[in-house]
Protein backbone atom coordinates (compact mmCIF):
# COMPACT_ATOMS: atom_id res chain seq x y z
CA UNK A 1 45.29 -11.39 2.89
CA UNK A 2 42.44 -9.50 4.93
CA UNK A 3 42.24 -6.59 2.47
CA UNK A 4 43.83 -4.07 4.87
CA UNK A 5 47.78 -3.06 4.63
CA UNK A 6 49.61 -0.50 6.32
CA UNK A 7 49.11 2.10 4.33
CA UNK A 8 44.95 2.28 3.38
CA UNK A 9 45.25 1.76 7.65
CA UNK A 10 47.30 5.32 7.65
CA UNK A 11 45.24 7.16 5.10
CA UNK A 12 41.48 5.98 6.53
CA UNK A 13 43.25 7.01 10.55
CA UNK A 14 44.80 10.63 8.53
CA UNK A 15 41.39 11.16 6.94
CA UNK A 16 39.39 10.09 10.48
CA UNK A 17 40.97 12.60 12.14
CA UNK A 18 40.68 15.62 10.17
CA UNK A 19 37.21 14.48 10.02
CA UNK A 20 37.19 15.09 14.00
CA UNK A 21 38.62 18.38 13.63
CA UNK A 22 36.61 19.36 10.94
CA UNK A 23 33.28 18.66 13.13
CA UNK A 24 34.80 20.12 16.51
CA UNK A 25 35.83 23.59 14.88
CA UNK A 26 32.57 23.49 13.02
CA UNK A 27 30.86 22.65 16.66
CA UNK A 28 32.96 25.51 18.21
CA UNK A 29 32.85 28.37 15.91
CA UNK A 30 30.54 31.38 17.00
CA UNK A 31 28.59 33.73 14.78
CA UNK A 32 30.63 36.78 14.20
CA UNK A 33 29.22 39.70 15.02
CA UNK A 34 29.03 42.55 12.76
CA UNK A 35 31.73 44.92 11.97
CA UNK A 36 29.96 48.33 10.20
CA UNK A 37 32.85 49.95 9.75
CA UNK A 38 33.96 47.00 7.18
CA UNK A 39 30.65 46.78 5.92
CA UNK A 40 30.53 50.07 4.75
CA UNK A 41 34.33 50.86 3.68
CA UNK A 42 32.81 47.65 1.27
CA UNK A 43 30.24 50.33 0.36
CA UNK A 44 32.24 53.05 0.00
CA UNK A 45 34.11 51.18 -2.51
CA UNK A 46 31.28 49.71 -4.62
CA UNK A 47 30.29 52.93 -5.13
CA UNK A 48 33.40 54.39 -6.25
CA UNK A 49 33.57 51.78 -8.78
CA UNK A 50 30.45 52.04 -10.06
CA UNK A 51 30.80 55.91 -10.82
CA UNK A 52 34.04 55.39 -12.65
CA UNK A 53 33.06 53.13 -15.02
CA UNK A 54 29.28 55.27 -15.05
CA UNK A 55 28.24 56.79 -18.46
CA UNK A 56 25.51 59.66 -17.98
CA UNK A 57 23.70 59.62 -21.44
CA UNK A 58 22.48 63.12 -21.78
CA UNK A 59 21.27 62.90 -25.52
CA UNK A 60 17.56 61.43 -25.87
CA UNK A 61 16.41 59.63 -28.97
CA UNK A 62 14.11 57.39 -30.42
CA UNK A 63 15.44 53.60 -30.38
CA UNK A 64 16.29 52.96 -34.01
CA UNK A 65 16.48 49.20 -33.31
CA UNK A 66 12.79 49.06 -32.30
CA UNK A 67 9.78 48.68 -34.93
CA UNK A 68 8.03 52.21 -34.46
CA UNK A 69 3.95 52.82 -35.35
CA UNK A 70 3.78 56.10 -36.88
CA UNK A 71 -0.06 57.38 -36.68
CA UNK A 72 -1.04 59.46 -39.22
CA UNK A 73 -2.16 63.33 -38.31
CA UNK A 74 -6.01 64.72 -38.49
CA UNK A 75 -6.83 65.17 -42.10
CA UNK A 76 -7.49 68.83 -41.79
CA UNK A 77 -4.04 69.93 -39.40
CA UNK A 78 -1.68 71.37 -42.13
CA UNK A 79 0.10 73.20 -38.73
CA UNK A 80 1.74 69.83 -37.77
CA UNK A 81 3.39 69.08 -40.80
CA UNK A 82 5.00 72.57 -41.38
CA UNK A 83 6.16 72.24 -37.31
CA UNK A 84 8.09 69.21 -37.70
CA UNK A 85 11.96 69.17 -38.33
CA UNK A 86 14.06 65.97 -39.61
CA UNK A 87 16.66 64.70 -37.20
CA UNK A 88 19.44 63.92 -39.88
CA UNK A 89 21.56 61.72 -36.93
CA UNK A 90 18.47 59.98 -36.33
CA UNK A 91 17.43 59.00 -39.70
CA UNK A 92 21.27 58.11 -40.18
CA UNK A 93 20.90 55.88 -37.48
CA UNK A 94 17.99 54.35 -38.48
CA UNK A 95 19.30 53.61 -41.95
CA UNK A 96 22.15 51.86 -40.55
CA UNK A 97 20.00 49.79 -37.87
CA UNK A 98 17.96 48.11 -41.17
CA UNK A 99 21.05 47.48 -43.28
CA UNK A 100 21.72 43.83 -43.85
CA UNK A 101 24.88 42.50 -42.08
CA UNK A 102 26.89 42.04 -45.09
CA UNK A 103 26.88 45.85 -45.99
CA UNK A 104 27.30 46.72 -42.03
CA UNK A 105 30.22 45.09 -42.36
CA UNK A 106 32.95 43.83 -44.01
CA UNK A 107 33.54 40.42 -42.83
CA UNK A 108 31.24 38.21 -40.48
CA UNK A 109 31.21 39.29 -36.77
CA UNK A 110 30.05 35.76 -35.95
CA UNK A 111 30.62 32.36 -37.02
CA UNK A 112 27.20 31.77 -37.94
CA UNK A 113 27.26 34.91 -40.45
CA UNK A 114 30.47 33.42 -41.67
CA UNK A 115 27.69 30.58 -43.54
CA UNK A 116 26.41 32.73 -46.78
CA UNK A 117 28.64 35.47 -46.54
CA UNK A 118 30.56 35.30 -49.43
CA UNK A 119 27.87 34.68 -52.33
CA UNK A 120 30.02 35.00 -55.02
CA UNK A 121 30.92 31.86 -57.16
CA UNK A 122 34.01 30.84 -56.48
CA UNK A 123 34.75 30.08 -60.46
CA UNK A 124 32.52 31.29 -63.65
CA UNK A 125 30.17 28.43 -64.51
CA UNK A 126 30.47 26.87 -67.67
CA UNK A 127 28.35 24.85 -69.50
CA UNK A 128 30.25 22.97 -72.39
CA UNK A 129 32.06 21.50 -69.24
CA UNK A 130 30.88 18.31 -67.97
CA UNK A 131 32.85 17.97 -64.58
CA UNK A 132 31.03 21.11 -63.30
CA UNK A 133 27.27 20.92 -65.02
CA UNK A 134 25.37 18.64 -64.79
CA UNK A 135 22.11 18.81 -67.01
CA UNK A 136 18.78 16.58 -66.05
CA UNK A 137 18.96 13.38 -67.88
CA UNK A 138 15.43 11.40 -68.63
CA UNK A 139 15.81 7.84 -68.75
CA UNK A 140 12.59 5.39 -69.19
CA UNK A 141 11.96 5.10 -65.96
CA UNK A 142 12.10 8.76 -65.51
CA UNK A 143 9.74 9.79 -68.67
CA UNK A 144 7.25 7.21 -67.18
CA UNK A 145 7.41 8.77 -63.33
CA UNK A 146 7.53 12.55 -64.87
CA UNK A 147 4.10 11.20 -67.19
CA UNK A 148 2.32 9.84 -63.73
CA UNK A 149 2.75 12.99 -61.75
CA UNK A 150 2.11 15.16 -64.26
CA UNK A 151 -1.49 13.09 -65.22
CA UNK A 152 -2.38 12.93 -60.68
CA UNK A 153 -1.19 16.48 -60.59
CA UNK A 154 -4.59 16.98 -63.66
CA UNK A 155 -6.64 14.96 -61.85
CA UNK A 156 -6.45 16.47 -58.35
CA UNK A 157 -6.87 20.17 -60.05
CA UNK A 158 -9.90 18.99 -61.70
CA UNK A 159 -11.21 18.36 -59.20
C-alpha cells in the first residue's frame, strides 16, 4: 500500500545505475586527438565523389527562363543588324520555356496542375434538358431587387 512494489524498485535501481555510468564515462572520456591521415582519406573521398557525379557545361547561352530587356540599337548603325546571326536552339528553347503547361505536356506533372487540366466538358450541354440547365428565374421578389439596383446603380453614376 506505499506505492512502491518490487518491480518500479528494480527498474528506478536499473535506470540509477546506468545513470552513474553514463556520468562517470562522460567524466572520464578525453578529447581525441586528431588523426590526419583519416581526415584526409575522408577528403580524398569527397572529392572523388564529387567529380563522378560532376557535369562540366561547356555550351554558354542565354537563360531562356529569365525575362530579358532587349535595348534597341543607335538609329543610324545599319552594321549591327546585318552582323547578327539567329541561334535556332536558342529561340527553340525559348519557345518552349513560354509554352503553357498543358501543351509542355501531356498530363499534369503536379497535383496542383491536375485542377483545370482537362477543360473539356465532360458531356455536350443541352438546353431543352432541365436536369443539366438551369435558366435564371425572376420571381417578385427578384424583379423588385433587380429594379432597386438597377435605379442606385443611376443614381451613383449621376453623380
Amino acid at each position: 500500500s506505499s506505492g512502491i512494489n518490487a518491480e518500479n524498485w528494480e527498474f528506478q535501481t536499473f535506470q540509477h545505475y546506468f545513470i552513474q555510468i553514463n556520468l562517470r564515462m562522460a567524466a572520464q572520456k578525453e578529447p581525441v586527438p586528431l588523426n590526419f591521415v583519416h581526415q584526409n582519406a575522408i577528403l580524398c573521398e569527397t572529392i572523388k565523389k564529387e567529380q563522378k557525379h560532376q557535369k562540366l557545361h561547356k555550351d554558354y547561352r542565354v537563360n531562356p527562363f529569365k525575362k530579358m530587356h532587349v535595348l534597341a540599337g543607335k538609329p543610324n548603325e545599319v552594321a549591327a543588324e546585318e552582323d547578327a546571326q539567329e541561334d535556332d536552339q536558342y529561340i527553340n528553347i525559348f519557345k518552349k520555356a513560354r509554352e503553357l503547361p498543358t501543351e509542355k505536356y501531356e498530363y499534369p506533372q503536379t497535383e496542383s496542375q491536375s485542377y483545370g487540366w482537362f477543360t473539356t466538358p465532360l458531356i455536350d450541354s443541352d438546353r431543352s434538358d432541365i436536369r443539366l440547365h438551369h435558366p435564371r428565374k425572376m420571381s417578385e421578389v427578384t424583379k423588385y431587387m433587380d429594379a432597386a439596383w438597377r435605379l442606385k446603380e443611376q443614381s451613383e453614376n449621376m453623380q
